[in-house]
PDB file of N, CA and C in Angstrom:
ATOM      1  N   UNK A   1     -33.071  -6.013  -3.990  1.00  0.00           N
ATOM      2  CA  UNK A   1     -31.725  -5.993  -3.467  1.00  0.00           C
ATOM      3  C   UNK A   1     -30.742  -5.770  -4.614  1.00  0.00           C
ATOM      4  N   UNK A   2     -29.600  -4.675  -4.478  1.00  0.00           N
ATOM      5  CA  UNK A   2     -28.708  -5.047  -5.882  1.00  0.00           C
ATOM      6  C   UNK A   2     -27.134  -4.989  -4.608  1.00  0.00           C
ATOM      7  N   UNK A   3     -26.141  -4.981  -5.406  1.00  0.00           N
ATOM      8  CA  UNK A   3     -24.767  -5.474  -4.699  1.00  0.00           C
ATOM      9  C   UNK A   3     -24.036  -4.092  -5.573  1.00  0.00           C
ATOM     10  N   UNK A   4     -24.607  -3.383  -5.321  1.00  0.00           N
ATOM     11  CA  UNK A   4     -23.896  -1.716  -5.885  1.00  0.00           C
ATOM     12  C   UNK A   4     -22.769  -1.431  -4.744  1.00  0.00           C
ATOM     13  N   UNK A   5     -22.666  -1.749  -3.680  1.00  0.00           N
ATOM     14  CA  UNK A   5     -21.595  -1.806  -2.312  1.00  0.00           C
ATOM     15  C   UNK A   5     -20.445  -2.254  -3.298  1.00  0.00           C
ATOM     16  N   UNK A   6     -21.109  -3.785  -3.002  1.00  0.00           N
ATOM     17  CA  UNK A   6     -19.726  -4.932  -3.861  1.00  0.00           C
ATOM     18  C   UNK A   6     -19.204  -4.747  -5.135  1.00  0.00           C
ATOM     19  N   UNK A   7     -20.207  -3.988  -6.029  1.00  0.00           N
ATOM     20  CA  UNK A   7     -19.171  -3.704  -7.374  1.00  0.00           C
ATOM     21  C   UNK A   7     -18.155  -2.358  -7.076  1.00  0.00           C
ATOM     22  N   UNK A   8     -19.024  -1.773  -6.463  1.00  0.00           N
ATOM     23  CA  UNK A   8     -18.251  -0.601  -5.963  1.00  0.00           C
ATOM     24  C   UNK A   8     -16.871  -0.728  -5.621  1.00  0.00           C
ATOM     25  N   UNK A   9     -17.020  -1.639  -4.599  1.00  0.00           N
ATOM     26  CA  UNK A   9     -15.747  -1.816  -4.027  1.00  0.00           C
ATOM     27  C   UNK A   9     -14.380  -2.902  -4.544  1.00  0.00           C
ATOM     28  N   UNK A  10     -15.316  -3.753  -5.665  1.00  0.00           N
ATOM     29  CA  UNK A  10     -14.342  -4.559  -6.439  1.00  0.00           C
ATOM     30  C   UNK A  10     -13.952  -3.570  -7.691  1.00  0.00           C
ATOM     31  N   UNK A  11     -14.434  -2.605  -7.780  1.00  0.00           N
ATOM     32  CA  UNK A  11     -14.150  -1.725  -9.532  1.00  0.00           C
ATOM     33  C   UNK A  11     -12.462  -1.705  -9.598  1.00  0.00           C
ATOM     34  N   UNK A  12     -11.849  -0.689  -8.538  1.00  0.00           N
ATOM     35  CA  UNK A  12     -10.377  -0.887  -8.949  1.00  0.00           C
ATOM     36  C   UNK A  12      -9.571  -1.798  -8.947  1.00  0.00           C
ATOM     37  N   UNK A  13      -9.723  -3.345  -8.490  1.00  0.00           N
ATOM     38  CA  UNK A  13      -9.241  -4.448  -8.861  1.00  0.00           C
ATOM     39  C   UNK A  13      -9.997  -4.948  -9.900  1.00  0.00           C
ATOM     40  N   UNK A  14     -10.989  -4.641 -10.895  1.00  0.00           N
ATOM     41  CA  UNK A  14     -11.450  -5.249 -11.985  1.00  0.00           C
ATOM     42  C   UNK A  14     -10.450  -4.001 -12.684  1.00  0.00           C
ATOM     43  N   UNK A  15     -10.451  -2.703 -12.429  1.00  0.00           N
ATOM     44  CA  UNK A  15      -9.201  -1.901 -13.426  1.00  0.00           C
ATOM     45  C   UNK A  15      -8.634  -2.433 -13.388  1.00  0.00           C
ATOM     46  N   UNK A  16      -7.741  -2.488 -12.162  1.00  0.00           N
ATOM     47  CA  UNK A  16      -6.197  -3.371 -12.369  1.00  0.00           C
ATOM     48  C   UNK A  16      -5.944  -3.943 -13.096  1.00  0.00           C
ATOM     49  N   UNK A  17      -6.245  -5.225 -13.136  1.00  0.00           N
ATOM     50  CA  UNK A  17      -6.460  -6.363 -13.893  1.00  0.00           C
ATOM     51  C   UNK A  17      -6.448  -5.791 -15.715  1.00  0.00           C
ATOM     52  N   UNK A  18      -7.204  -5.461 -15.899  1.00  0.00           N
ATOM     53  CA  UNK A  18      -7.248  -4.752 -17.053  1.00  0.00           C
ATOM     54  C   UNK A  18      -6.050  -3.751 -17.523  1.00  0.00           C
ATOM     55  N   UNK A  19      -5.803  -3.287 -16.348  1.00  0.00           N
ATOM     56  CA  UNK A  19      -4.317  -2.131 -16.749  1.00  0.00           C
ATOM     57  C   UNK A  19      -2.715  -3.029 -16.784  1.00  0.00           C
ATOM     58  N   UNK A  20      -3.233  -4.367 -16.445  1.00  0.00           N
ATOM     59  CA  UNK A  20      -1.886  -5.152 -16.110  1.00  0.00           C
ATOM     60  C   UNK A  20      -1.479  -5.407 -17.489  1.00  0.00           C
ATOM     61  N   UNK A  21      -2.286  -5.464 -17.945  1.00  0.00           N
ATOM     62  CA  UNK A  21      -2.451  -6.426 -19.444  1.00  0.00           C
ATOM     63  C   UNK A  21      -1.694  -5.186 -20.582  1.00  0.00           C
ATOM     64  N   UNK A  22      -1.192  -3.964 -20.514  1.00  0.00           N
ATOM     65  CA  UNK A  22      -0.488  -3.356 -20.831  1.00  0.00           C
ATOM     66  C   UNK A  22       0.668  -2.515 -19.924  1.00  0.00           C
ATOM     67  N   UNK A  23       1.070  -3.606 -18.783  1.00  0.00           N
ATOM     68  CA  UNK A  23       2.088  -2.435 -18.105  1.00  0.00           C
ATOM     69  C   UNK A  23       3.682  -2.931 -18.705  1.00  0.00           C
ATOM     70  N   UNK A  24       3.450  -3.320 -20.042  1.00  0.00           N
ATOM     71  CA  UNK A  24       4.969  -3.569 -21.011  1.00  0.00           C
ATOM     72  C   UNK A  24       5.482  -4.955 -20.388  1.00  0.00           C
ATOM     73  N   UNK A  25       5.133  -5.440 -19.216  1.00  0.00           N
ATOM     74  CA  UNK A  25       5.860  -6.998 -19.027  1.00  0.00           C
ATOM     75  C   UNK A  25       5.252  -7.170 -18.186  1.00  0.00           C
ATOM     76  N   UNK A  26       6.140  -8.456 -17.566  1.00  0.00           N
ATOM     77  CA  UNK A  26       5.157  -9.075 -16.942  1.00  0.00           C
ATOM     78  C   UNK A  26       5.610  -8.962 -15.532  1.00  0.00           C
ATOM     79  N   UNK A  27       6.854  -8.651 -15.615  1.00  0.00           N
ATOM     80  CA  UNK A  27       7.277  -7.717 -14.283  1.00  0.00           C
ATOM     81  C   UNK A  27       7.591  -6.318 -13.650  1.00  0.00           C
ATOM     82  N   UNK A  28       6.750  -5.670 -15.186  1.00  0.00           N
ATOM     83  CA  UNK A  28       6.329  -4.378 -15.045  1.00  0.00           C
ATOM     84  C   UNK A  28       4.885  -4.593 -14.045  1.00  0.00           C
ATOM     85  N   UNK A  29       4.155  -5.401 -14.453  1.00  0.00           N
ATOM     86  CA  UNK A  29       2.740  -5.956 -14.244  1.00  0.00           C
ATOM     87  C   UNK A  29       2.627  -6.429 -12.391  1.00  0.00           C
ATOM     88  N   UNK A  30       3.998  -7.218 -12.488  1.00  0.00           N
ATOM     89  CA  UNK A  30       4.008  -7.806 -10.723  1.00  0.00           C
ATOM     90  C   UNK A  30       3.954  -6.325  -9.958  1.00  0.00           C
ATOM     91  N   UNK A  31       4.853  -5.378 -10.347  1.00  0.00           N
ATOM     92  CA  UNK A  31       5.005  -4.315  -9.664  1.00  0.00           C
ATOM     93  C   UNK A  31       4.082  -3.398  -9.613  1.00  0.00           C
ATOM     94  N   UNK A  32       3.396  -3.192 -10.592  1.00  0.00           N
ATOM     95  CA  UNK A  32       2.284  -2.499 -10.458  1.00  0.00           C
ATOM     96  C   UNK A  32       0.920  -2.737  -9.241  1.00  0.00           C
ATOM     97  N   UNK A  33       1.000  -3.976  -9.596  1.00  0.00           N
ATOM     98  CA  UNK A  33      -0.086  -4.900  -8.837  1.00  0.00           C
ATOM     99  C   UNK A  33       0.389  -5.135  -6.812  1.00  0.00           C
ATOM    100  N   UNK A  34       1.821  -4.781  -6.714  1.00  0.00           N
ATOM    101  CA  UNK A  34       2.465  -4.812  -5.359  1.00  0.00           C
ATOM    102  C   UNK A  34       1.953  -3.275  -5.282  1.00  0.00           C
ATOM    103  N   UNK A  35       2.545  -2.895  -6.154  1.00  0.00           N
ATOM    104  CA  UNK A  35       1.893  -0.619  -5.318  1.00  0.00           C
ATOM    105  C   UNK A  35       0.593  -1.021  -4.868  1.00  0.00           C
ATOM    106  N   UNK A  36      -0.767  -1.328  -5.836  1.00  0.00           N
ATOM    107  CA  UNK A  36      -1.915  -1.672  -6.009  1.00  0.00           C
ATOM    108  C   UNK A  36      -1.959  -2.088  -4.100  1.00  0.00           C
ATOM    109  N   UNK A  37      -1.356  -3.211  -4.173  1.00  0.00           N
ATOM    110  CA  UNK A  37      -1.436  -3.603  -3.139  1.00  0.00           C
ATOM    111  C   UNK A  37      -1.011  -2.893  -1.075  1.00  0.00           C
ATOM    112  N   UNK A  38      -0.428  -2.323  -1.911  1.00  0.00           N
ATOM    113  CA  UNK A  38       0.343  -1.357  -0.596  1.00  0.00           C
ATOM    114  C   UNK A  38      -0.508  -0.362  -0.475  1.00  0.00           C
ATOM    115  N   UNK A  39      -0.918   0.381  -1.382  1.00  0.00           N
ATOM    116  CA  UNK A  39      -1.927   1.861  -1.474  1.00  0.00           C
ATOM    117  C   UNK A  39      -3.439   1.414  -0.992  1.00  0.00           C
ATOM    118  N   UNK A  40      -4.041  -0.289  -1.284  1.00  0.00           N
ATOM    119  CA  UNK A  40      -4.669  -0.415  -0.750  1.00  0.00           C
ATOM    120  C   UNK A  40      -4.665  -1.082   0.684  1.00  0.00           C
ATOM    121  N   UNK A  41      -3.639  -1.002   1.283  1.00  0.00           N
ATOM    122  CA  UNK A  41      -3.209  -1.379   2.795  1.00  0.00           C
ATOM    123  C   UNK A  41      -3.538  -0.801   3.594  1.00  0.00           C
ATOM    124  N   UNK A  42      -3.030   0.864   2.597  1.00  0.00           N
ATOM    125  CA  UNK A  42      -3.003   2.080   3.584  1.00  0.00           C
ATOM    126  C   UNK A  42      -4.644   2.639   3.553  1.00  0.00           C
ATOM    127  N   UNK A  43      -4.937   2.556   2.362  1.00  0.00           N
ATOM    128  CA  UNK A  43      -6.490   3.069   2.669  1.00  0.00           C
ATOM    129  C   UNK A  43      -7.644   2.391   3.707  1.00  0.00           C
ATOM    130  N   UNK A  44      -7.374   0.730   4.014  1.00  0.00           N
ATOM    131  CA  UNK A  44      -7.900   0.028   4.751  1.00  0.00           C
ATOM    132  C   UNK A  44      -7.161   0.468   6.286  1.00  0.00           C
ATOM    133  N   UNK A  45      -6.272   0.601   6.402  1.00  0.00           N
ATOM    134  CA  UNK A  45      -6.099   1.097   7.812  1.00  0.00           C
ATOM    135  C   UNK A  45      -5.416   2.769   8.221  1.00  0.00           C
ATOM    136  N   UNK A  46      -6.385   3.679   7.205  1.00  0.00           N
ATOM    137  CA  UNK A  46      -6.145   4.687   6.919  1.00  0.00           C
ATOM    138  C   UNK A  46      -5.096   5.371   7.403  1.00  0.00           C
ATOM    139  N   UNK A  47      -4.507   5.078   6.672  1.00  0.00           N
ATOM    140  CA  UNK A  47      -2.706   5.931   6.257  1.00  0.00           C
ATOM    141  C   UNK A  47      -2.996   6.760   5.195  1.00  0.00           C
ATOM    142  N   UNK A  48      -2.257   7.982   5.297  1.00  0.00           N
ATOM    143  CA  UNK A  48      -2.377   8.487   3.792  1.00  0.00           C
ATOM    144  C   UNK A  48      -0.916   7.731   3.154  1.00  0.00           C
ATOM    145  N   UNK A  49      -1.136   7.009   1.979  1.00  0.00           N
ATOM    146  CA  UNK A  49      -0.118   6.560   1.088  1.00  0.00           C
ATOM    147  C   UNK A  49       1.338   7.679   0.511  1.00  0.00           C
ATOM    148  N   UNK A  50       0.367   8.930   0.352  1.00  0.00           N
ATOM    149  CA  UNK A  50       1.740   9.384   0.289  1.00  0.00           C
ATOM    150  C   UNK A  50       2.854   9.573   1.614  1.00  0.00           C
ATOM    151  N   UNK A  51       2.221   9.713   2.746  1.00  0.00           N
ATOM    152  CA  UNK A  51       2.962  10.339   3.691  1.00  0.00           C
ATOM    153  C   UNK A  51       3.835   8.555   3.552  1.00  0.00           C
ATOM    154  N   UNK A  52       3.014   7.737   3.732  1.00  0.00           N
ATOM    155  CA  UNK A  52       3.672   6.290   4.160  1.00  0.00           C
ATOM    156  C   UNK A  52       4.750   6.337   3.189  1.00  0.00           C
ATOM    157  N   UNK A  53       4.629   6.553   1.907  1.00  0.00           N
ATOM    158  CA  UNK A  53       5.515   6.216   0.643  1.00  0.00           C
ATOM    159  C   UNK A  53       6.908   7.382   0.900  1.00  0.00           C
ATOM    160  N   UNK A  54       6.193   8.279   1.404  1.00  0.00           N
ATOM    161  CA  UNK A  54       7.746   9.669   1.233  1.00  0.00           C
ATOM    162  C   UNK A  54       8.596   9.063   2.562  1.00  0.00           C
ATOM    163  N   UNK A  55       7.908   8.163   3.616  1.00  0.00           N
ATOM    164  CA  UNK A  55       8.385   8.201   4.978  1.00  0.00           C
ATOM    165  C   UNK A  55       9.437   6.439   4.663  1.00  0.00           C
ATOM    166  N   UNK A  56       8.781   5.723   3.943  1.00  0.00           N
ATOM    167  CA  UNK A  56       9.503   4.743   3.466  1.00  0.00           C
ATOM    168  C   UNK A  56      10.499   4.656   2.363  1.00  0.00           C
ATOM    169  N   UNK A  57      10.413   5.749   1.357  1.00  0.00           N
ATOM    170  CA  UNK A  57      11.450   5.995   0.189  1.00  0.00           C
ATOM    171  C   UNK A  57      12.915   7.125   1.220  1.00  0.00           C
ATOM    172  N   UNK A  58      12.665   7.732   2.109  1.00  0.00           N
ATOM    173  CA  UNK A  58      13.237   8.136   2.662  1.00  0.00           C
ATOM    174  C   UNK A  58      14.125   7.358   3.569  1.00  0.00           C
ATOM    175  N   UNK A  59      13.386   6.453   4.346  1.00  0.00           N
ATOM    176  CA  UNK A  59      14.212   5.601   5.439  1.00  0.00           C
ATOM    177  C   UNK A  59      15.301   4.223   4.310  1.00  0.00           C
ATOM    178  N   UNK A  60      14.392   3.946   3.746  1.00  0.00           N
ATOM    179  CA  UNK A  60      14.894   2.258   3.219  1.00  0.00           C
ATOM    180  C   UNK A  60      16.272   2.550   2.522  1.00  0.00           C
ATOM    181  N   UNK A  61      17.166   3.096   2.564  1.00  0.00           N
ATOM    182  CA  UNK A  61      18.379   2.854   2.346  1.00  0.00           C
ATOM    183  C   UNK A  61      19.251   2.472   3.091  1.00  0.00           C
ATOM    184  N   UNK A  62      19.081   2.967   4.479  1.00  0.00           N
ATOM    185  CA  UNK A  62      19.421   2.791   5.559  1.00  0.00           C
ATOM    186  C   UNK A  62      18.794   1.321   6.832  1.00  0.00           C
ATOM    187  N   UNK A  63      17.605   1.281   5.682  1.00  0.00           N
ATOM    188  CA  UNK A  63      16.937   0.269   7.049  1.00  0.00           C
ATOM    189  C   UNK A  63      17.670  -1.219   6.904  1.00  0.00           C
ATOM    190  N   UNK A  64      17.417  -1.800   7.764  1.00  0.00           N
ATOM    191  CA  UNK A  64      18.655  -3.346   7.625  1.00  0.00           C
ATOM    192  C   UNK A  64      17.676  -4.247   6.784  1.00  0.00           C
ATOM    193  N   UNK A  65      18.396  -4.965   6.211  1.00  0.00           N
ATOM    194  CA  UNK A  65      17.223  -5.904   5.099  1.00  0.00           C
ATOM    195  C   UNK A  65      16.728  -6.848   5.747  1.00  0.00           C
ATOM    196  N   UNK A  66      16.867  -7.075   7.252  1.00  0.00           N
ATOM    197  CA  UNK A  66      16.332  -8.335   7.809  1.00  0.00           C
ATOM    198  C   UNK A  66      14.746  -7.754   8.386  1.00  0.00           C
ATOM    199  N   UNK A  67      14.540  -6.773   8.411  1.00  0.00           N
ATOM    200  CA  UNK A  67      13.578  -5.956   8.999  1.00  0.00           C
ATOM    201  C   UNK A  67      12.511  -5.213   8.089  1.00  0.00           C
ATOM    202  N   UNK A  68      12.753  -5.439   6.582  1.00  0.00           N
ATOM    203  CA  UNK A  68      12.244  -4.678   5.820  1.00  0.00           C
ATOM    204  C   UNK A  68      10.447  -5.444   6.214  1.00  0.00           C
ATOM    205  N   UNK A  69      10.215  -6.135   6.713  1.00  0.00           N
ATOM    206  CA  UNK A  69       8.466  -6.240   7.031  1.00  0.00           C
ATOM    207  C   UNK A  69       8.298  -5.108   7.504  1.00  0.00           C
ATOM    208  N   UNK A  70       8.675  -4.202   8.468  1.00  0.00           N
ATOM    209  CA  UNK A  70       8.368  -3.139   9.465  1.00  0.00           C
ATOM    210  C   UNK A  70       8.069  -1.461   8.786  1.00  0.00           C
ATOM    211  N   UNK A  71       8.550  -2.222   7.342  1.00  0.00           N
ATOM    212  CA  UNK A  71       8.190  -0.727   6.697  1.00  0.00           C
ATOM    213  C   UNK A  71       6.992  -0.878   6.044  1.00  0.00           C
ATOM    214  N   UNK A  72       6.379  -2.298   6.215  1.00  0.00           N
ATOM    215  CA  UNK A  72       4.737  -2.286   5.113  1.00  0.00           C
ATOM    216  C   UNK A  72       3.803  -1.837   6.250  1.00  0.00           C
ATOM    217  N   UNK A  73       2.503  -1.254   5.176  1.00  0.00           N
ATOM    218  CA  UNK A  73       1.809  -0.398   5.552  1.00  0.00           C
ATOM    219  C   UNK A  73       1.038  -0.803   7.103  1.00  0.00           C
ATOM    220  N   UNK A  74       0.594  -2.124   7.781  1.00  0.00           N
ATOM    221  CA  UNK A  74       0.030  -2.083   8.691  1.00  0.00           C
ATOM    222  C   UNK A  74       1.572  -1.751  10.238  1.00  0.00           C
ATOM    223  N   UNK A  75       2.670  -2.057   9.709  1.00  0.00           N
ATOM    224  CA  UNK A  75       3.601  -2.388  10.708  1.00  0.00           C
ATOM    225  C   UNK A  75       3.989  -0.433  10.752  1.00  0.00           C
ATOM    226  N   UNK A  76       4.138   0.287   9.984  1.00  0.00           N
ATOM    227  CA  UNK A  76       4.142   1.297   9.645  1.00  0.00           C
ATOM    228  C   UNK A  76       3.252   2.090  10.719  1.00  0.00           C
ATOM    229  N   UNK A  77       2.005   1.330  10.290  1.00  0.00           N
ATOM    230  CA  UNK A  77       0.710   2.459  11.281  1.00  0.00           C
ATOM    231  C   UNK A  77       0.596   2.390  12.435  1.00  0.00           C
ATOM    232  N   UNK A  78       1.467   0.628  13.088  1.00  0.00           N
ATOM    233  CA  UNK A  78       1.279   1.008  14.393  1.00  0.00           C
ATOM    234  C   UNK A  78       2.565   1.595  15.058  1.00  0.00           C
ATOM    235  N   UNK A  79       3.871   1.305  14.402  1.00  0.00           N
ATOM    236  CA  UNK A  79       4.490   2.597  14.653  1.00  0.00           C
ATOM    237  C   UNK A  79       4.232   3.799  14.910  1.00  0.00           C
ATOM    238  N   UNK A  80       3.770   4.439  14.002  1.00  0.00           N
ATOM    239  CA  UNK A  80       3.696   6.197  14.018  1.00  0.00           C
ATOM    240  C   UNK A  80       2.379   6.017  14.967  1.00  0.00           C
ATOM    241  N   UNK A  81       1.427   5.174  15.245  1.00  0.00           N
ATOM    242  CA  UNK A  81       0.428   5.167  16.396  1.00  0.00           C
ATOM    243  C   UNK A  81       1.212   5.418  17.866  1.00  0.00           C
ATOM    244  N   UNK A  82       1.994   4.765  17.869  1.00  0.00           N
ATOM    245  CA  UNK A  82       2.966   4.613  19.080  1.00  0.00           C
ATOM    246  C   UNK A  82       3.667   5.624  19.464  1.00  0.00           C
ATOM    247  N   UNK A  83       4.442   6.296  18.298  1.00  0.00           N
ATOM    248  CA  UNK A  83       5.336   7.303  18.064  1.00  0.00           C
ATOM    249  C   UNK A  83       4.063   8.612  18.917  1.00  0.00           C
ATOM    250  N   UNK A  84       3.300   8.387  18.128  1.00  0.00           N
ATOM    251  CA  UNK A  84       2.406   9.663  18.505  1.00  0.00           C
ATOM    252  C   UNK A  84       1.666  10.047  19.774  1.00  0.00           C
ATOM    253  N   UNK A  85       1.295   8.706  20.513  1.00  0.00           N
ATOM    254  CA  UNK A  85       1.043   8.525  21.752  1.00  0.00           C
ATOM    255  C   UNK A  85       2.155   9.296  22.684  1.00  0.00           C
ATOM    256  N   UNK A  86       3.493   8.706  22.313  1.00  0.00           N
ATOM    257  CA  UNK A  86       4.753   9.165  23.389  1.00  0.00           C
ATOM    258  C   UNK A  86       4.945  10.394  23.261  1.00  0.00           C
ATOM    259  N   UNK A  87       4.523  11.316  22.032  1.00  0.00           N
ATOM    260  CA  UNK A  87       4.880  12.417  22.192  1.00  0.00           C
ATOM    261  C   UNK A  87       3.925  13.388  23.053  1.00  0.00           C
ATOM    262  N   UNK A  88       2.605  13.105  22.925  1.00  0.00           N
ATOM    263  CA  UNK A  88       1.640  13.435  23.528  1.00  0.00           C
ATOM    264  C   UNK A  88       1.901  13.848  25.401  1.00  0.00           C
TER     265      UNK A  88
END
């Protein structure tokens, strides 16, 4: 038996970790580790990250700050799920 799955799938959070340790601070480091976190949101409930990222750098100036949950990646997917149904 070997766990080639599980290293597999832990490798870019063992990078991370390792890349934090030079992202110039330590709240260069938080932020890095939040993208980290969002890009892997979208790959688990397959979004492509860029479309999510151009569709959220686009809206969030405008969106109300009480609502900003609705732009992370799972609240996102079932939006445009929805969106896409109605147009159908």
């Amino acid at each position: 038996m070997d766990n080639n799955l599980i290293e597999n799938s832990i490798r870019p959070l063992a990078l991370g970790r390792k890349n934090y340790l030079f992202a110039g601070s330590h709240a260069g480091a938080q932020r890095a580790a939040m993208l980290y976190s969002f890009f892997a949101s979208c790959k688990r409930l397959g979004v492509d990250p860029r479309n999510w990222l151009r569709d959220v750098l686009e809206r969030i100036a405008d969106h109300p700050v009480n609502r900003l949950e609705e732009l992370l990646p799972h609240q996102w997917a079932m939006a445009n799920a929805h969106a896409g149904t109605e147009e159908e």
